[in-house]
Protein backbone atom coordinates (compact mmCIF):
# COMPACT_ATOMS: atom_id res chain seq x y z
CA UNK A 1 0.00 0.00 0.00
CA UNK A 2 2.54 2.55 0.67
CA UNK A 3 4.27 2.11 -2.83
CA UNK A 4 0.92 2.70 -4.37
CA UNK A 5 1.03 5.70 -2.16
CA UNK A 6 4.48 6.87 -3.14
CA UNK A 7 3.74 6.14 -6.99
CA UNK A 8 0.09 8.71 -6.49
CA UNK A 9 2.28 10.96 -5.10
CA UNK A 10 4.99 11.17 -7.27
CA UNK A 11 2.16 11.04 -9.87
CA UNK A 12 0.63 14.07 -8.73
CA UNK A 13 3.64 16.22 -8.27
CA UNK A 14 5.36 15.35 -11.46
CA UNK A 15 2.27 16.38 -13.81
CA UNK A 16 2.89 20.19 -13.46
CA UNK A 17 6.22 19.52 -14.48
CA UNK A 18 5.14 17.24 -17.90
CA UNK A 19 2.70 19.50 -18.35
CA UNK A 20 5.29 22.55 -18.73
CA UNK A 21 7.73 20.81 -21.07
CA UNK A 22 4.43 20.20 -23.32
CA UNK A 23 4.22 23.31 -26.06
CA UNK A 24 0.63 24.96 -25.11
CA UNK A 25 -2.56 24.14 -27.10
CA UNK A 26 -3.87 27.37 -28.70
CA UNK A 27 -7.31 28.79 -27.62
CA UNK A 28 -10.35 26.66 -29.26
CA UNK A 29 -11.33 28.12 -32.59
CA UNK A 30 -13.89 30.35 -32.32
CA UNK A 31 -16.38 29.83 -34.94
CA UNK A 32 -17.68 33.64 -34.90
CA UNK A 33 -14.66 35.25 -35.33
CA UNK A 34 -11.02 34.69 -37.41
CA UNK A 35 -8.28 33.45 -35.61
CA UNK A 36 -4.76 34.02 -35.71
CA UNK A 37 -1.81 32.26 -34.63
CA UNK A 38 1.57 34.29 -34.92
CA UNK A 39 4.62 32.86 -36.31
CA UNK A 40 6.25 33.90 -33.65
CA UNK A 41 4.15 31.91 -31.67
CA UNK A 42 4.54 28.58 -33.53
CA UNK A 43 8.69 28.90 -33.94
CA UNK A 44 8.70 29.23 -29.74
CA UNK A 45 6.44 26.03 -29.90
CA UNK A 46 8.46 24.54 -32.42
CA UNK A 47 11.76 25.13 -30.66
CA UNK A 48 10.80 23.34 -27.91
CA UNK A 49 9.42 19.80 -29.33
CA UNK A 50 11.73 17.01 -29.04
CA UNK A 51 14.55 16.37 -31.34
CA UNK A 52 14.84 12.59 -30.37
CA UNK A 53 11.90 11.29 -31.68
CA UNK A 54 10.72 10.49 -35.77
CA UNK A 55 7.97 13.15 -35.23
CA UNK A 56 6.24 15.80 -33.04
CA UNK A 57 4.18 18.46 -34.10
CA UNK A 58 2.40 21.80 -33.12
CA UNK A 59 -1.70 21.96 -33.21
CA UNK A 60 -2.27 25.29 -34.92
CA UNK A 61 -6.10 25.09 -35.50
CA UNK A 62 -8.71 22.66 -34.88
CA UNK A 63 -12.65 23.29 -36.11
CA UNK A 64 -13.87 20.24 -35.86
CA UNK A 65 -14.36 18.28 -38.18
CA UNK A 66 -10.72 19.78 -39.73
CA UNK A 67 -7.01 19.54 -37.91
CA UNK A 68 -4.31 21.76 -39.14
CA UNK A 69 -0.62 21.16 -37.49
CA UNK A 70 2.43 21.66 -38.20
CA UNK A 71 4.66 18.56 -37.61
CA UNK A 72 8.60 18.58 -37.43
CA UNK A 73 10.07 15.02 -38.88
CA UNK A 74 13.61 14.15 -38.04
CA UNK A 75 16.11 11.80 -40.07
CA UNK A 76 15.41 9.21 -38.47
CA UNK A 77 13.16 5.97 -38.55
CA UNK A 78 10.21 6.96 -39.21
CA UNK A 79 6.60 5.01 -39.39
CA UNK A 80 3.90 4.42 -41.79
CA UNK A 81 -0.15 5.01 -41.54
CA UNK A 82 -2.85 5.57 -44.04
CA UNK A 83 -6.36 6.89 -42.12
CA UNK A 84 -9.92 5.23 -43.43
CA UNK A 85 -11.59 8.51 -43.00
CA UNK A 86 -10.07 11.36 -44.22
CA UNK A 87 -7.14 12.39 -46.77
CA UNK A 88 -4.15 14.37 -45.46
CA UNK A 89 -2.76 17.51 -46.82
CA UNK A 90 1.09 18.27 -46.52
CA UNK A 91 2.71 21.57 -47.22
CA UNK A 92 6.50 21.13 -46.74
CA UNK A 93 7.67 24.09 -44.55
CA UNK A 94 11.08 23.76 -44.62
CA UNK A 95 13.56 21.19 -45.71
CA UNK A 96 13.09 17.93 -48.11
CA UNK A 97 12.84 14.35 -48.58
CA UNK A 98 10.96 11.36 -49.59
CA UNK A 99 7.39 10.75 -49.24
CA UNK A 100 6.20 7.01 -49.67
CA UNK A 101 2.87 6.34 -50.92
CA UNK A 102 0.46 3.57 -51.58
CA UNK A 103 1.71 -0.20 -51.64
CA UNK A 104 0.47 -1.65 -48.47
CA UNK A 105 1.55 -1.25 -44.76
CA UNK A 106 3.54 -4.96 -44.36
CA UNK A 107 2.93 -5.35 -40.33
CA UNK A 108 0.10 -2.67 -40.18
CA UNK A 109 -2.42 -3.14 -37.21
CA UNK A 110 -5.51 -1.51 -37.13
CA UNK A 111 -6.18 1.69 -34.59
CA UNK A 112 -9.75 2.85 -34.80
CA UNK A 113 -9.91 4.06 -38.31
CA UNK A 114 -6.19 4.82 -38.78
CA UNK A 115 -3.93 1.66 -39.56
CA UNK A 116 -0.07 2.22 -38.55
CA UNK A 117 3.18 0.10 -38.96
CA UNK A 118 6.88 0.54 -39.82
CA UNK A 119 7.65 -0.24 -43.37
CA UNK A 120 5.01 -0.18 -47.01
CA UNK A 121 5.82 -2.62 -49.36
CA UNK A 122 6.04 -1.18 -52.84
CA UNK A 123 4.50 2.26 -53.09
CA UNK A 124 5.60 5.13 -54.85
CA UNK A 125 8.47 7.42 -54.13
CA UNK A 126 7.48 11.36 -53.99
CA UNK A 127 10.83 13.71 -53.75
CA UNK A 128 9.81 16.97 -51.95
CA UNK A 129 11.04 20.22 -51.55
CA UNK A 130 10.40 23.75 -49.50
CA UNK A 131 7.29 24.97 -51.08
CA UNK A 132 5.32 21.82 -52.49
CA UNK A 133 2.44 20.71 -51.12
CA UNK A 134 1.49 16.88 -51.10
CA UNK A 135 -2.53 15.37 -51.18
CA UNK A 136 -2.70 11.60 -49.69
CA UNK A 137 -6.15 10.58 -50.61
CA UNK A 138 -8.00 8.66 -47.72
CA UNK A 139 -6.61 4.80 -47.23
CA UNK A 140 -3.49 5.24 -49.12
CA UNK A 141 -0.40 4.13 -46.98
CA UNK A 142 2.28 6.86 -46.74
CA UNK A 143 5.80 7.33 -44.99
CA UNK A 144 8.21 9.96 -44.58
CA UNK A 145 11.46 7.98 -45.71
CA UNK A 146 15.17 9.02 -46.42
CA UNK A 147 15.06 12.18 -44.67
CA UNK A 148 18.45 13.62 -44.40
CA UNK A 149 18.11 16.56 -42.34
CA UNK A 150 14.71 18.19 -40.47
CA UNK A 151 11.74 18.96 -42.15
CA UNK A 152 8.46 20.92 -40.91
CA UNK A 153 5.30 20.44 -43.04
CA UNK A 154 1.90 21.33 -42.42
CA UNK A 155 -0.63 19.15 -42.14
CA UNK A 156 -4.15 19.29 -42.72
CA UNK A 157 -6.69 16.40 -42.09
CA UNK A 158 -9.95 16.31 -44.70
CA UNK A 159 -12.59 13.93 -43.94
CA UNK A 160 -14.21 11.93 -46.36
CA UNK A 161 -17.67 13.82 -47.37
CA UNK A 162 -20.80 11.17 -47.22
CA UNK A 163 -22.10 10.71 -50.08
């Protein structure tokens, strides 16, 4: 009983602490008025993500049912999804790479509607550069691959319309 104690504790006083290493969350988007979000704002946020993991990324907006981030890739490892229920738009900030698409996701395993693994067999290879922007239409499998150097894109989820 007294290490569940000690773990609650320790729990509780080291959750202030996560919570200030995590970039803030902007406002909600306010659906009656425009919103801005300063560059400024997003190079402090981006600045402080981690540089020891594949990915991280920045929420800029949200208004539900659409996402917009802006995600910071590293060269290293990185893994593969495709999502069931909505395409994903890149726009490649800064830097430049590969972009796999299609092909299927060899060891995929399901996660709600998105399906995520490590590698796609087969595929096709997309080079991008600073300035191009990237549509991956909804199900197709794609992975950042043979990054040599950071790269920030933004990305913007589109859900599939009902027809």
């Amino acid at each position: 009983m007294t290490g569940v104690r000690t773990l609650v504790l320790f729990v509780a006083l080291a959750a202030p602490i996560v919570a200030h290493a995590q970039a803030p969350a902007p406002a909600p988007t306010d659906r009656t008025r425009a919103t801005h979000f300063r560059a400024a704002d997003l190079q402090a946020a981006l600045a402080k993500l981690p540089a020891d993991r594949p990915a991280s990324s920045v929420r800029v907006f949200t208004l539900d049912p659409y996402s917009v981030a802006v995600e910071q890739r590293q060269p290293l490892t990185q893994g593969a999804s495709s999502h069931a229920d909505r395409a994903e738009l890149f726009y490649v900030i800064d830097g430049a790479g590969t972009l796999l698409t299609g092909g299927t996701i060899s060891d995929g395993k399901p996660s709600g509607t998105n399906t995520q693994g490590t590698t796609i067999a087969g595929g096709t290879r997309i080079e991008f550069a600073k300035g191009d922007f990237i549509m991956v239409p909804s199900g197709v499998p794609h992975q950042f691959v043979d990054l040599k150097a950071p790269v920030q894109v933004m990305s913007m989820y589109l859900p599939n319309v009902a027809k």
